[in-house]
C-alpha atoms as a PDB file:
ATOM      1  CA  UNK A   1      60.156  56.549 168.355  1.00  0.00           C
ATOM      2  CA  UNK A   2      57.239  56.126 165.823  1.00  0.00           C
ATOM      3  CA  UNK A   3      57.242  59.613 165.002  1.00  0.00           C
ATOM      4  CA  UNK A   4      61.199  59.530 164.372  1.00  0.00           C
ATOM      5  CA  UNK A   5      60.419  56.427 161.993  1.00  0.00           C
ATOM      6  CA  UNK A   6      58.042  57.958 159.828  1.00  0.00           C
ATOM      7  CA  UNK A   7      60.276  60.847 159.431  1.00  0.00           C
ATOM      8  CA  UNK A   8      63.037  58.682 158.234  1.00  0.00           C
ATOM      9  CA  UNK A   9      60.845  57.135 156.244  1.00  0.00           C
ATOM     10  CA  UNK A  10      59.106  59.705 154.711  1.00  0.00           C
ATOM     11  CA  UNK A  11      62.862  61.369 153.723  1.00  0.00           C
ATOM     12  CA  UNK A  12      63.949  57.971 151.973  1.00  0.00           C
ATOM     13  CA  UNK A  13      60.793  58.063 149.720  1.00  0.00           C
ATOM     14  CA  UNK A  14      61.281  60.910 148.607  1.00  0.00           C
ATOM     15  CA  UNK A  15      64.687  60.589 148.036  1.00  0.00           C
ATOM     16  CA  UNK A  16      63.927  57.994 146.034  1.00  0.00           C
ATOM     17  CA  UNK A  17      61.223  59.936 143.865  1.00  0.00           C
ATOM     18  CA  UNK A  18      63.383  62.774 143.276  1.00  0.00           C
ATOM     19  CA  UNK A  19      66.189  60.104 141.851  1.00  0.00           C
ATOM     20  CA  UNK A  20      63.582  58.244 139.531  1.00  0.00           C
ATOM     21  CA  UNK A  21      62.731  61.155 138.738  1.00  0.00           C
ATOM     22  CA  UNK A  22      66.266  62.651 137.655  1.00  0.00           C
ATOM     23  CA  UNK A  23      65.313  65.895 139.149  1.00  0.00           C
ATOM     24  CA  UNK A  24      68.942  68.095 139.936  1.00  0.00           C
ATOM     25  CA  UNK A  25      68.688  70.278 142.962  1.00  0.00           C
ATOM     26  CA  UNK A  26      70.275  73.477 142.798  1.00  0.00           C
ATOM     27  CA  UNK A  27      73.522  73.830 144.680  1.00  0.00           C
ATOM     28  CA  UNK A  28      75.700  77.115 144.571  1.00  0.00           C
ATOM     29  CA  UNK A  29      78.701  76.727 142.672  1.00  0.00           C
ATOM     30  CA  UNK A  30      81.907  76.717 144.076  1.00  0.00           C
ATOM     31  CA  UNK A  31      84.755  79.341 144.505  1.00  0.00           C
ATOM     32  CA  UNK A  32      86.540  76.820 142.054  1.00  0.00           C
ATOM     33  CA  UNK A  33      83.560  76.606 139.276  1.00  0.00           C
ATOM     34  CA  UNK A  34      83.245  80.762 139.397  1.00  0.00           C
ATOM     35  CA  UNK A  35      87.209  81.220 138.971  1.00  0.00           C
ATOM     36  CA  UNK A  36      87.122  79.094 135.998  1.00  0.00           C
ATOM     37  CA  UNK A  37      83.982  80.586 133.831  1.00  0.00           C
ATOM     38  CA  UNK A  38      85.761  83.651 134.480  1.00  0.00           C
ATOM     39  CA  UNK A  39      89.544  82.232 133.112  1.00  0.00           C
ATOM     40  CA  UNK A  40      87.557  80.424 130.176  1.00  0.00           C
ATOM     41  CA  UNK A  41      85.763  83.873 129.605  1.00  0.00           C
ATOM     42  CA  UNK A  42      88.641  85.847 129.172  1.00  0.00           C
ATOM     43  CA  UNK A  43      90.731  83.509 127.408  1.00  0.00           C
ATOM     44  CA  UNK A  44      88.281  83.664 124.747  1.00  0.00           C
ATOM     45  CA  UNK A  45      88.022  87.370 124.975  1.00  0.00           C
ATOM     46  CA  UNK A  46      91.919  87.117 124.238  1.00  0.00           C
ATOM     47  CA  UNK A  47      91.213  85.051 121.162  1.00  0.00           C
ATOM     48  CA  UNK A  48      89.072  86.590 119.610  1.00  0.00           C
ATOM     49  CA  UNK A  49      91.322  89.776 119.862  1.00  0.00           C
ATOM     50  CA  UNK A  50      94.340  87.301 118.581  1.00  0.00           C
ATOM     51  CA  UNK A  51      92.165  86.752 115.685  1.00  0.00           C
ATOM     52  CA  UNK A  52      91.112  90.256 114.936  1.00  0.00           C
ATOM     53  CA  UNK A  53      95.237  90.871 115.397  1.00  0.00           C
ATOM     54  CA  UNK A  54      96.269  88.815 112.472  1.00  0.00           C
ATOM     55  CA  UNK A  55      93.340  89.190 110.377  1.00  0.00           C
ATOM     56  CA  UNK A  56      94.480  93.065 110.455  1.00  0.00           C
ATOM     57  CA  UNK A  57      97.604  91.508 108.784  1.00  0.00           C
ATOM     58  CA  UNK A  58      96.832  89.191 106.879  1.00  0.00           C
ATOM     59  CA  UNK A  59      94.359  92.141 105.224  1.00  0.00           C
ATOM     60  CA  UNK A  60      97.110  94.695 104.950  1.00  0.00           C
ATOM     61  CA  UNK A  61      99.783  92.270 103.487  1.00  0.00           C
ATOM     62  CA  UNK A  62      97.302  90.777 101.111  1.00  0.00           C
ATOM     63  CA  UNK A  63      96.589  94.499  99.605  1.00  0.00           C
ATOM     64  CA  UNK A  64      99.961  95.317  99.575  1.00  0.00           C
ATOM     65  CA  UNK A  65     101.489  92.247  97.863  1.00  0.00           C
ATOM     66  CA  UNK A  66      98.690  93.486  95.050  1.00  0.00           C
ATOM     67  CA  UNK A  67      99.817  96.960  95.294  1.00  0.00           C
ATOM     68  CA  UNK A  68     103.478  96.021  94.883  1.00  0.00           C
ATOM     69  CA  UNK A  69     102.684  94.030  91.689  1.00  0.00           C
ATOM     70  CA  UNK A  70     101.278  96.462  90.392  1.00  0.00           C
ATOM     71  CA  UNK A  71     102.920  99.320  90.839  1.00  0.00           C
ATOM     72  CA  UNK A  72     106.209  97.207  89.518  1.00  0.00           C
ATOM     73  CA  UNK A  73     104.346  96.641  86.385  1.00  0.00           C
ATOM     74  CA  UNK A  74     103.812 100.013  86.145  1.00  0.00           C
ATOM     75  CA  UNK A  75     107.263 100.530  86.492  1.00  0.00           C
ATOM     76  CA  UNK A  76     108.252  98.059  83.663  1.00  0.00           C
ATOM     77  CA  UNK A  77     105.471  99.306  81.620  1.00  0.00           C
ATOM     78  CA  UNK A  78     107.342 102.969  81.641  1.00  0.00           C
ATOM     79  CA  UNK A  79     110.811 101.209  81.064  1.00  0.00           C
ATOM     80  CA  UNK A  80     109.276  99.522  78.153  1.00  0.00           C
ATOM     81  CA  UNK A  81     108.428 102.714  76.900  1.00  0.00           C
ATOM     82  CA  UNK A  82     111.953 104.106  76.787  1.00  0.00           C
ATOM     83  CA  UNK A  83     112.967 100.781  74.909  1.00  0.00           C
ATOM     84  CA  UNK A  84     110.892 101.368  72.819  1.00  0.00           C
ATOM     85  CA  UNK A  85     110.698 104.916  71.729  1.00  0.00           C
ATOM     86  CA  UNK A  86     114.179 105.583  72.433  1.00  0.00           C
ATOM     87  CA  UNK A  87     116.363 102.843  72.183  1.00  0.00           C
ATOM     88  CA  UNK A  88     114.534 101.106  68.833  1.00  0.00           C
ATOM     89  CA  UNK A  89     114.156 104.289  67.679  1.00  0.00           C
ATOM     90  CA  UNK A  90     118.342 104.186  67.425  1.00  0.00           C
ATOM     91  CA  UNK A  91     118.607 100.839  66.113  1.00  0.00           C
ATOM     92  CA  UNK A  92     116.625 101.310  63.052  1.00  0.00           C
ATOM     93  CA  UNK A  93     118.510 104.739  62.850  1.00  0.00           C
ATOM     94  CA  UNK A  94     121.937 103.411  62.789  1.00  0.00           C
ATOM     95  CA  UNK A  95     120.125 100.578  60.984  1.00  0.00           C
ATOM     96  CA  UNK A  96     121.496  98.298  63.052  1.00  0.00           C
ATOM     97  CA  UNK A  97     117.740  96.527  63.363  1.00  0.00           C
ATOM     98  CA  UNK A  98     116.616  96.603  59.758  1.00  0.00           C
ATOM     99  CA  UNK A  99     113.708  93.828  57.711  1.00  0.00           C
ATOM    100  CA  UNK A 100     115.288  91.488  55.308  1.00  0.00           C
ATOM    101  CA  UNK A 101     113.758  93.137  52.509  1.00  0.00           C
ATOM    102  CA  UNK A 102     115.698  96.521  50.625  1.00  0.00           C
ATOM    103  CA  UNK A 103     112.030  97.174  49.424  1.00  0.00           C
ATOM    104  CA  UNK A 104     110.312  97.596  53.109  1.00  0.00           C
ATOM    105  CA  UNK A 105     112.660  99.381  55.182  1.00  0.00           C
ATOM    106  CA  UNK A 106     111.846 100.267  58.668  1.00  0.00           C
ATOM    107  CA  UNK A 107     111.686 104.246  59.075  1.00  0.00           C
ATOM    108  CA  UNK A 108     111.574 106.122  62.440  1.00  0.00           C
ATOM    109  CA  UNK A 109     108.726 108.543  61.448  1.00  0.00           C
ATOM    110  CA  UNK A 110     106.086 105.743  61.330  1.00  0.00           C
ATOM    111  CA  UNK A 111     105.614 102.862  63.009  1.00  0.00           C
ATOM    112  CA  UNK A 112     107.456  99.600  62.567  1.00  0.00           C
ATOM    113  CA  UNK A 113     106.958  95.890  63.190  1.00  0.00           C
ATOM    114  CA  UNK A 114     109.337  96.320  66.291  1.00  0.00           C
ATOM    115  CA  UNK A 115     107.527  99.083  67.384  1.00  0.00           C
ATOM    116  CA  UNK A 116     104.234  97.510  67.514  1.00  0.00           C
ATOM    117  CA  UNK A 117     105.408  94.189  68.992  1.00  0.00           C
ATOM    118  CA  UNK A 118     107.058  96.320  71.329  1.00  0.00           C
ATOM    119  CA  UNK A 119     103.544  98.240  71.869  1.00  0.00           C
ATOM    120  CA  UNK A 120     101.396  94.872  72.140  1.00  0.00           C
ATOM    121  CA  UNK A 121     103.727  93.911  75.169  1.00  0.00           C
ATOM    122  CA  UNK A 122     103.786  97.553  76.784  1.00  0.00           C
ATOM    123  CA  UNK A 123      99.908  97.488  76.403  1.00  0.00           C
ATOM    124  CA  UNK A 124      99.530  93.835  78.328  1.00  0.00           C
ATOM    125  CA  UNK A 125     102.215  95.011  80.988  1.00  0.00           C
ATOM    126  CA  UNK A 126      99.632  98.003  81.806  1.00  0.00           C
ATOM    127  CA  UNK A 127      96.778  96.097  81.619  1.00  0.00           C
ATOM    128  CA  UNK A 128      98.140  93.640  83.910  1.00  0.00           C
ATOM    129  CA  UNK A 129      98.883  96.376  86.628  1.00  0.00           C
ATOM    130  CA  UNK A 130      95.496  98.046  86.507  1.00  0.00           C
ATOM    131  CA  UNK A 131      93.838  94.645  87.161  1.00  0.00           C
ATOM    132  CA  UNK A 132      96.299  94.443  90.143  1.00  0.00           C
ATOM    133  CA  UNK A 133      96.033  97.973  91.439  1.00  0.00           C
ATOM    134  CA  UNK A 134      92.171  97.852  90.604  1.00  0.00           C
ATOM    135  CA  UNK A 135      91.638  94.280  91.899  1.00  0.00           C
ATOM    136  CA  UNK A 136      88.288  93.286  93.928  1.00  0.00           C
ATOM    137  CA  UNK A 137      90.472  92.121  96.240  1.00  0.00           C
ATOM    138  CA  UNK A 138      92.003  95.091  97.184  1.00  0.00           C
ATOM    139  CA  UNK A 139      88.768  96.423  97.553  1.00  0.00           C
ATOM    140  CA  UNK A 140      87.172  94.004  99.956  1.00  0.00           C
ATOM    141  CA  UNK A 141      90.049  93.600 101.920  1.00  0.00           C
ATOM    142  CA  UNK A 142      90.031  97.100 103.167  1.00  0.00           C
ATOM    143  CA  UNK A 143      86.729  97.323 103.307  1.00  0.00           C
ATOM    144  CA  UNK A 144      87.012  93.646 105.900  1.00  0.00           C
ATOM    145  CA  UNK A 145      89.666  95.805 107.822  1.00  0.00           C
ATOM    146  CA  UNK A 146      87.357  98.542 108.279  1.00  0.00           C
ATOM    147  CA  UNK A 147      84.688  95.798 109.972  1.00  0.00           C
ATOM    148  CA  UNK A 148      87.099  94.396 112.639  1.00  0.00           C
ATOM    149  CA  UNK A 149      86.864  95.189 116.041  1.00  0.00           C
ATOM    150  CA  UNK A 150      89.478  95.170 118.474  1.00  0.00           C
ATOM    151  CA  UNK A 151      91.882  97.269 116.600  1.00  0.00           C
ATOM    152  CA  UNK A 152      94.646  98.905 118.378  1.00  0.00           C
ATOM    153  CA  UNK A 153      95.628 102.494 117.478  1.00  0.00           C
ATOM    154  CA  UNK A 154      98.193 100.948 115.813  1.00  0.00           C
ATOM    155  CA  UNK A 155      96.460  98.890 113.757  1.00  0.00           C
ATOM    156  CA  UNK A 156      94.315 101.682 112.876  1.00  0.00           C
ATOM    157  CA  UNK A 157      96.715 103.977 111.820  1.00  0.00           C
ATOM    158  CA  UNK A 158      98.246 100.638 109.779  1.00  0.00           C
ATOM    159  CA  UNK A 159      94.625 100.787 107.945  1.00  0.00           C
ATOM    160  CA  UNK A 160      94.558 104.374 107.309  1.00  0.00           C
ATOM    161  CA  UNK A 161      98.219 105.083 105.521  1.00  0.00           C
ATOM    162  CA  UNK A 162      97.524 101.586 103.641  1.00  0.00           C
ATOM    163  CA  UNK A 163      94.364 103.795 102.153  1.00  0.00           C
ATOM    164  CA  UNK A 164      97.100 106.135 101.587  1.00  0.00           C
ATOM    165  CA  UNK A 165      99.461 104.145  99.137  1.00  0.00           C
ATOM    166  CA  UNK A 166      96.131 102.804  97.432  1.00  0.00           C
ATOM    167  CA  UNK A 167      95.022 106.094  96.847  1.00  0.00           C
ATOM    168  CA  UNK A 168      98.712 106.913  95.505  1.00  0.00           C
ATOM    169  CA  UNK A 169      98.770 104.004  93.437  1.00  0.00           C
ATOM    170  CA  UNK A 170      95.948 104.652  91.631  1.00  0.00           C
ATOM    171  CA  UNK A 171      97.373 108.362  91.178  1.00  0.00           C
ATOM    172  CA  UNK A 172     101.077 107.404  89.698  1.00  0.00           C
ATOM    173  CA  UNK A 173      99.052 105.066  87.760  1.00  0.00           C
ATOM    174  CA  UNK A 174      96.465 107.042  86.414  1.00  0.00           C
ATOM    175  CA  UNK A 175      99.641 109.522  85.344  1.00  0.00           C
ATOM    176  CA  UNK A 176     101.623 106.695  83.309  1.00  0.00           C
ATOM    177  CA  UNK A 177      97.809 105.663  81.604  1.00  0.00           C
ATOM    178  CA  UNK A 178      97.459 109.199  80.079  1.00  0.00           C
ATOM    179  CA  UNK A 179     100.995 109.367  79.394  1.00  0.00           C
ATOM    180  CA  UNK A 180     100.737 105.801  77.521  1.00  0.00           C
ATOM    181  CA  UNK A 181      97.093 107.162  75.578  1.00  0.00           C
ATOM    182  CA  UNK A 182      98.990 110.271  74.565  1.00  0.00           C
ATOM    183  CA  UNK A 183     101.838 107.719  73.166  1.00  0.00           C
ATOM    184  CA  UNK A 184      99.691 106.200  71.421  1.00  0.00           C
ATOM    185  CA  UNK A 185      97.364 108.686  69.974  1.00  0.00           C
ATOM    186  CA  UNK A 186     100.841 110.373  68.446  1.00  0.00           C
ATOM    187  CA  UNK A 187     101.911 107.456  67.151  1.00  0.00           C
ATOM    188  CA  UNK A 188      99.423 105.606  65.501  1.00  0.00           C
ATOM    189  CA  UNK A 189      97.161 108.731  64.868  1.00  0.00           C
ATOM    190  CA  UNK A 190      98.067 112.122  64.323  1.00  0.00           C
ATOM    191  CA  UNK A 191     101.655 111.333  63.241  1.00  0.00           C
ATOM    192  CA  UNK A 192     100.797 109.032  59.919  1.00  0.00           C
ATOM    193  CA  UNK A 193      96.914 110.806  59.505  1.00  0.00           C
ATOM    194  CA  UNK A 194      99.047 113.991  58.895  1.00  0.00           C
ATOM    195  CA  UNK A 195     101.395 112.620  56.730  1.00  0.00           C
ATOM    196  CA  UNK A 196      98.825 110.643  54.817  1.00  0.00           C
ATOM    197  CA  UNK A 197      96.038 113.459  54.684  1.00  0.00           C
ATOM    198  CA  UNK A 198      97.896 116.805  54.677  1.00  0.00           C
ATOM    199  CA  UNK A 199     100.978 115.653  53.040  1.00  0.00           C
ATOM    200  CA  UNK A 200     100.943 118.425  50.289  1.00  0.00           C
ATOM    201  CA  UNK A 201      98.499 120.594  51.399  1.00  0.00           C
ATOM    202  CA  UNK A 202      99.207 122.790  54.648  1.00  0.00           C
ATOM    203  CA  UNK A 203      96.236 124.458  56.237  1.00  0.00           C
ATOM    204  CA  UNK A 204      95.021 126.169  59.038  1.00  0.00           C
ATOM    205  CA  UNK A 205      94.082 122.884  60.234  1.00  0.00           C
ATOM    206  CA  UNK A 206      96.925 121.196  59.673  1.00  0.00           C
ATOM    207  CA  UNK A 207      99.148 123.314  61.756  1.00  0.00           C
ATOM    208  CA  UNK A 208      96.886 122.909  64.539  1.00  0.00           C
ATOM    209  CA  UNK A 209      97.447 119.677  64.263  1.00  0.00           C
ATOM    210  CA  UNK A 210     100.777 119.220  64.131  1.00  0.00           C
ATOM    211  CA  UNK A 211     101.543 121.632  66.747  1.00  0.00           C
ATOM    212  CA  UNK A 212      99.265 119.344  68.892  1.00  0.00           C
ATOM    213  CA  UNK A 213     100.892 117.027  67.977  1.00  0.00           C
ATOM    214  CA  UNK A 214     104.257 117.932  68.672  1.00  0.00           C
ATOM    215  CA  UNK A 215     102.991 119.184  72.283  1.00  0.00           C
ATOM    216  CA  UNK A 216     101.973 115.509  72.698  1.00  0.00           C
ATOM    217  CA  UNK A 217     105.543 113.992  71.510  1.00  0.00           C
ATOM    218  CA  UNK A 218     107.421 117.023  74.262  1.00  0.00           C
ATOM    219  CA  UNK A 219     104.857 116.247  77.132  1.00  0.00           C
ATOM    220  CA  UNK A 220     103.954 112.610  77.174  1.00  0.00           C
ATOM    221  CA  UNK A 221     107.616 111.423  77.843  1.00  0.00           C
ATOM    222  CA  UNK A 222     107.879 113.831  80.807  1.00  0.00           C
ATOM    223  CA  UNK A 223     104.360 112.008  81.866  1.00  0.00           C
ATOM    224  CA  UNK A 224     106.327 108.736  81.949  1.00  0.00           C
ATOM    225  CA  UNK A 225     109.783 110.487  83.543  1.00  0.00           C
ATOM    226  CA  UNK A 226     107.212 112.499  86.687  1.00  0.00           C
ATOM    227  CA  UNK A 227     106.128 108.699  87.318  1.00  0.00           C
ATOM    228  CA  UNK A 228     109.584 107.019  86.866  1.00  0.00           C
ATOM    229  CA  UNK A 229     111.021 109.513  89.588  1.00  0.00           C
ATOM    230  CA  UNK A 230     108.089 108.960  91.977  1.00  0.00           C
ATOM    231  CA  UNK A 231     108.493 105.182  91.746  1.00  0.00           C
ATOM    232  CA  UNK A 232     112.388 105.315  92.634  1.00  0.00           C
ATOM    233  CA  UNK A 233     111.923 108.109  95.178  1.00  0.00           C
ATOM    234  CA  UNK A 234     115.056 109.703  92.665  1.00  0.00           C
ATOM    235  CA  UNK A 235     116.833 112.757  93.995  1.00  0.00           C
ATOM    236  CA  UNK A 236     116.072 116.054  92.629  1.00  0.00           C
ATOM    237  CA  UNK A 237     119.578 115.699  90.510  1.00  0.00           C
ATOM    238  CA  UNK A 238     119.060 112.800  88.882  1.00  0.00           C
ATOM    239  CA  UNK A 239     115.586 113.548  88.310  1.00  0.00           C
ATOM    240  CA  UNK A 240     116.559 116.571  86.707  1.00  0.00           C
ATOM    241  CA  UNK A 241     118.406 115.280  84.206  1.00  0.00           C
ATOM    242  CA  UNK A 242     115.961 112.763  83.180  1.00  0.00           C
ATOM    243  CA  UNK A 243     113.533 115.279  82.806  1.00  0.00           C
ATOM    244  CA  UNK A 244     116.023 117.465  80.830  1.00  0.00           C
ATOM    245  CA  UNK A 245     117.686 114.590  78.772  1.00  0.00           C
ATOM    246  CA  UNK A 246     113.731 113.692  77.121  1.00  0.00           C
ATOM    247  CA  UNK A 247     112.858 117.580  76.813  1.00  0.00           C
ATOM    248  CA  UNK A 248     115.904 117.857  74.555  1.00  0.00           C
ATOM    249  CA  UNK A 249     115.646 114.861  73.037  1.00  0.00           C
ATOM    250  CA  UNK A 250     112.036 115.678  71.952  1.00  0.00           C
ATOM    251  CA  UNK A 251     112.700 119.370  70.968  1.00  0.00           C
ATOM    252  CA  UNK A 252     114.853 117.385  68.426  1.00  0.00           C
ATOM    253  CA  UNK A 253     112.256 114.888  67.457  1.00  0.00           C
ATOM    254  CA  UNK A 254     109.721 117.168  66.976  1.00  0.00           C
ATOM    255  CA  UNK A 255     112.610 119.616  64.973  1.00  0.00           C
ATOM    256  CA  UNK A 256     111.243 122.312  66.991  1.00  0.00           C
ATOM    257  CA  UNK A 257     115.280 123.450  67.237  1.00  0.00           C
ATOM    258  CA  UNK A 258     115.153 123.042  63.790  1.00  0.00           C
ATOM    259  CA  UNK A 259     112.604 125.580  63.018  1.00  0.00           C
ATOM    260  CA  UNK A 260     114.551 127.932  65.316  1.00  0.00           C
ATOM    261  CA  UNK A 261     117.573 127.650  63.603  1.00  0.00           C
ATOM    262  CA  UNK A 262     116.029 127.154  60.358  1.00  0.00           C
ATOM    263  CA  UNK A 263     117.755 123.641  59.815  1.00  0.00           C
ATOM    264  CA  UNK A 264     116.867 119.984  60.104  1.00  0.00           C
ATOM    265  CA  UNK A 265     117.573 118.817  63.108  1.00  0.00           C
ATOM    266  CA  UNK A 266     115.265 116.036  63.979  1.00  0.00           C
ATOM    267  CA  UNK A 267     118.426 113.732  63.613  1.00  0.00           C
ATOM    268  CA  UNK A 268     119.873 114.694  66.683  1.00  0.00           C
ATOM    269  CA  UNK A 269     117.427 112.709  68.460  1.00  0.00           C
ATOM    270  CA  UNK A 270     118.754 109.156  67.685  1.00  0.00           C
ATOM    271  CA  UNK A 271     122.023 110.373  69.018  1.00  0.00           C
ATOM    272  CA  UNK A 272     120.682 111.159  72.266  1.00  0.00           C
ATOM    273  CA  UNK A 273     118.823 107.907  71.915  1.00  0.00           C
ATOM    274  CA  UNK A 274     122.017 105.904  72.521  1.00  0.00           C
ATOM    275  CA  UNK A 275     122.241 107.256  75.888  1.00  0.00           C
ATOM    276  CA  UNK A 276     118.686 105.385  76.967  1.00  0.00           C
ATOM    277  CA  UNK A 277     120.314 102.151  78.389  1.00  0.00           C
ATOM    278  CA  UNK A 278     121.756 104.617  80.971  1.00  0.00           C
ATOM    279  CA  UNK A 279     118.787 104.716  81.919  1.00  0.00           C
ATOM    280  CA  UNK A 280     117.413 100.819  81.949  1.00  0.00           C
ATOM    281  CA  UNK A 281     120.906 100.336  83.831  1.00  0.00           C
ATOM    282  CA  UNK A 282     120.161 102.743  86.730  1.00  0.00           C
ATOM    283  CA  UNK A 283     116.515 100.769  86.645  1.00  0.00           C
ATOM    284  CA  UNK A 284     117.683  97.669  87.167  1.00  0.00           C
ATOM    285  CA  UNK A 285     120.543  98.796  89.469  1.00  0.00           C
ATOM    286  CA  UNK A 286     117.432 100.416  91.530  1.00  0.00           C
ATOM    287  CA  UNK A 287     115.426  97.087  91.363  1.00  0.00           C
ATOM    288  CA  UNK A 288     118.838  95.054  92.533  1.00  0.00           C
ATOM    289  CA  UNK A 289     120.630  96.987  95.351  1.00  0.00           C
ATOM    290  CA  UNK A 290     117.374  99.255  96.264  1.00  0.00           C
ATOM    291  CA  UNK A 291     115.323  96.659  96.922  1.00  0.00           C
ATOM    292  CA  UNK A 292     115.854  96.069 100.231  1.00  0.00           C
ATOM    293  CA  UNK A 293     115.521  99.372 101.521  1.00  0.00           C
ATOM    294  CA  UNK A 294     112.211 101.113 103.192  1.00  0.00           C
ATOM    295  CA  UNK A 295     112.281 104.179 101.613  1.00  0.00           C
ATOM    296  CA  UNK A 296     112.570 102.894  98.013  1.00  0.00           C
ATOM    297  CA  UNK A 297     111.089 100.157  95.875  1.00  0.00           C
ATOM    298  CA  UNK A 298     109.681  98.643  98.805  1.00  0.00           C
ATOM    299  CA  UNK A 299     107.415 101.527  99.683  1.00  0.00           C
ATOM    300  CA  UNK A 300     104.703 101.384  96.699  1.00  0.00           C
ATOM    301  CA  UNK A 301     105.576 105.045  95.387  1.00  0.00           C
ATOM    302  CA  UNK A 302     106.540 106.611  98.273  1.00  0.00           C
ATOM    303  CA  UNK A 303     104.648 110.289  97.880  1.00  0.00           C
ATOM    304  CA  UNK A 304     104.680 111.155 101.743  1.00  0.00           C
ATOM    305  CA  UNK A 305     106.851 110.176 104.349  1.00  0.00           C
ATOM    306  CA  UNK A 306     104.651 108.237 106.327  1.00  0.00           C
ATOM    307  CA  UNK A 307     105.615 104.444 106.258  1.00  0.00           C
ATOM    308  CA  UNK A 308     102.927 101.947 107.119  1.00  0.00           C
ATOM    309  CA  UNK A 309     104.389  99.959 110.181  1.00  0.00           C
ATOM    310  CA  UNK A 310     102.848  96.400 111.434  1.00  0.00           C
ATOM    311  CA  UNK A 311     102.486  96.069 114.649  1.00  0.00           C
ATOM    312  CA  UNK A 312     104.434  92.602 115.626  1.00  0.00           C
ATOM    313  CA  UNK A 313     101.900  89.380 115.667  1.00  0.00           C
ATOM    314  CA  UNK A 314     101.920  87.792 119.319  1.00  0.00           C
ATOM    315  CA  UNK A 315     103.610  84.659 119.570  1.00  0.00           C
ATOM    316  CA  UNK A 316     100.364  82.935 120.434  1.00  0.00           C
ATOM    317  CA  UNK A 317      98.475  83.627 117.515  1.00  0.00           C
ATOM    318  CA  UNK A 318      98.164  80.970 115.031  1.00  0.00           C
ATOM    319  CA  UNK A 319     100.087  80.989 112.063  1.00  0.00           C
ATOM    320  CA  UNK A 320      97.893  78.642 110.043  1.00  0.00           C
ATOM    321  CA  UNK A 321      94.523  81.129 109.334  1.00  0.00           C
ATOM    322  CA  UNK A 322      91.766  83.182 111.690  1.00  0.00           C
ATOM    323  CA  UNK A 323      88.967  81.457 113.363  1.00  0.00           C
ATOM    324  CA  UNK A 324      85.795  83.112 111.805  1.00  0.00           C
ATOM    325  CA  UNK A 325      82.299  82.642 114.512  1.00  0.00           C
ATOM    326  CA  UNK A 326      79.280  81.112 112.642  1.00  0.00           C
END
């Protein structure tokens, strides 16, 4: 009986010191405890892959919201240039856009105040697109789709043709730049330095010139009309004609015809000129009623036929941003 007492005592005190003391004894934890750490675990395994998911597309819309500005100003930029080679180029012709003063008439072998308005704008339009296609954005967004992990093949493959149209943006526009420098170099250049410098005295150099010159006038349009097609995804009839319509047009401009024939027939190239809003029509017909197509403005000129498909965001992911871990 003693004995049994001092046991009972003995367990009470120290009972009693392990509470003061707030000392936990281990227990094992229970079926229940284990089943959640392991739900809790692999729900957050599944957000953090619902993250990654629409951070892949927030990424690859970003980029291509960029690359669709941009490659639209592009597209103006070239239509622009029509307008204003072409189309002014008939006005003042016909003299239908004329200055208010007899003495200062505008001529179509140098440049007029229309023309270089017209210029000013065309050179803004394609500075605007390069800063788009060009952007740091662009940049560092691909290169933060490259970091995530978790992609699906999908997603991958999403990455990789987005590359693609980057890489083909930067072409097409690279192609209307020259074609715009060669414009311009013509124009403001060679076309009045010859007149000005070797306007009564032909030499060897002189003829260089000029037939550099006329190259320039034949080729650069054809520049704009290779991009034009590749921007509309334009069949090969239609975008034969274009490129037919400016070769002739140009062979008159530059009165290369003429020399042939021995007459002057640089005149023939206003008349063709008329023809032009044809072609601003079928742009803006393109723009209305091909807009909502895949395989046309949509697709930032389409050069393969590899379309970059999304894969569809879960319904569970948030809509509002991406949680980002510290």
């Amino acid at each position: 009986m003693h004995t049994c007492g001092i046991f009972i005592a003995t367990e009470s005190v120290l009972s009693l010191m392990l509470k003061n003391l707030n000392i936990k004894t281990f227990s094992p934890p229970s079926p229940t405890s284990q089943s959640d750490i392991i739900q809790s675990k692999v729900e957050e395994y599944d957000l953090q892959g619902t993250n990654t998911h629409y951070a892949t597309h927030t990424t690859i819309n970003s980029v291509l919201r960029d690359l669709r500005i941009g490659a639209f100003l592009t597209f103006v930029g070239i239509n622009l240039r029509f307008v204003i080679g072409n189309i002014i180029n008939a006005l003042i012709f016909f003299n239908i856009l004329q200055s208010g003063n007899p003495a200062h008439r505008y001529d179509i072998h140098a440049p007029s105040i229309p023309d270089m308005c017209g210029d000013v704008v065309m050179t803004l339009v394609f500075a605007a697109a390069y800063l788009f296609i060009t952007s740091a954005r662009i940049k560092n967004n691909v290169t933060g789709a490259d970091n995530l992990y978790g992609l699906s093949n999908q997603h991958f493959v999403a990455v990789k043709h987005l590359k693609d149209r980057i890489q083909s943006s930067k072409y097409f526009f690279s192609l209307a730049a020259i074609g715009f420098n060669l414009y311009f170099l013509s124009r403001y250049f060679l076309s009045p330095g010859l007149e000005v410098v070797f306007i009564e005295n032909i030499t060897p150099v002189s003829r260089v010139l000029n037939i550099l010159n006329d190259v320039i006038k034949i080729c650069s349009p054809l520049i704009f009309v290779n991009v034009y097609c590749k921007y509309l995804s334009t069949n090969r009839a239609i975008a034969s004609v274009l490129y037919l319509f400016f070769l002739v047009r140009n062979l008159f401009a530059t009165n290369v015809l003429g020399l042939i024939a021995n007459y002057d027939l640089h005149v023939g190239a206003p008349f063709l000129d008329v023809l032009t809003p044809l072609i601003i029509i079928y742009s803006v017909a393109s723009i209305v009623f091909g807009g909502k197509t895949e395989s046309c403005l949509r697709e930032i000129f389409k050069s393969d036929t590899h379309t970059i498909v999304l894969p569809s965001i879960p319904a569970s992911v948030p809509k509002f941003g991406v949680t980002h871990s510290e």
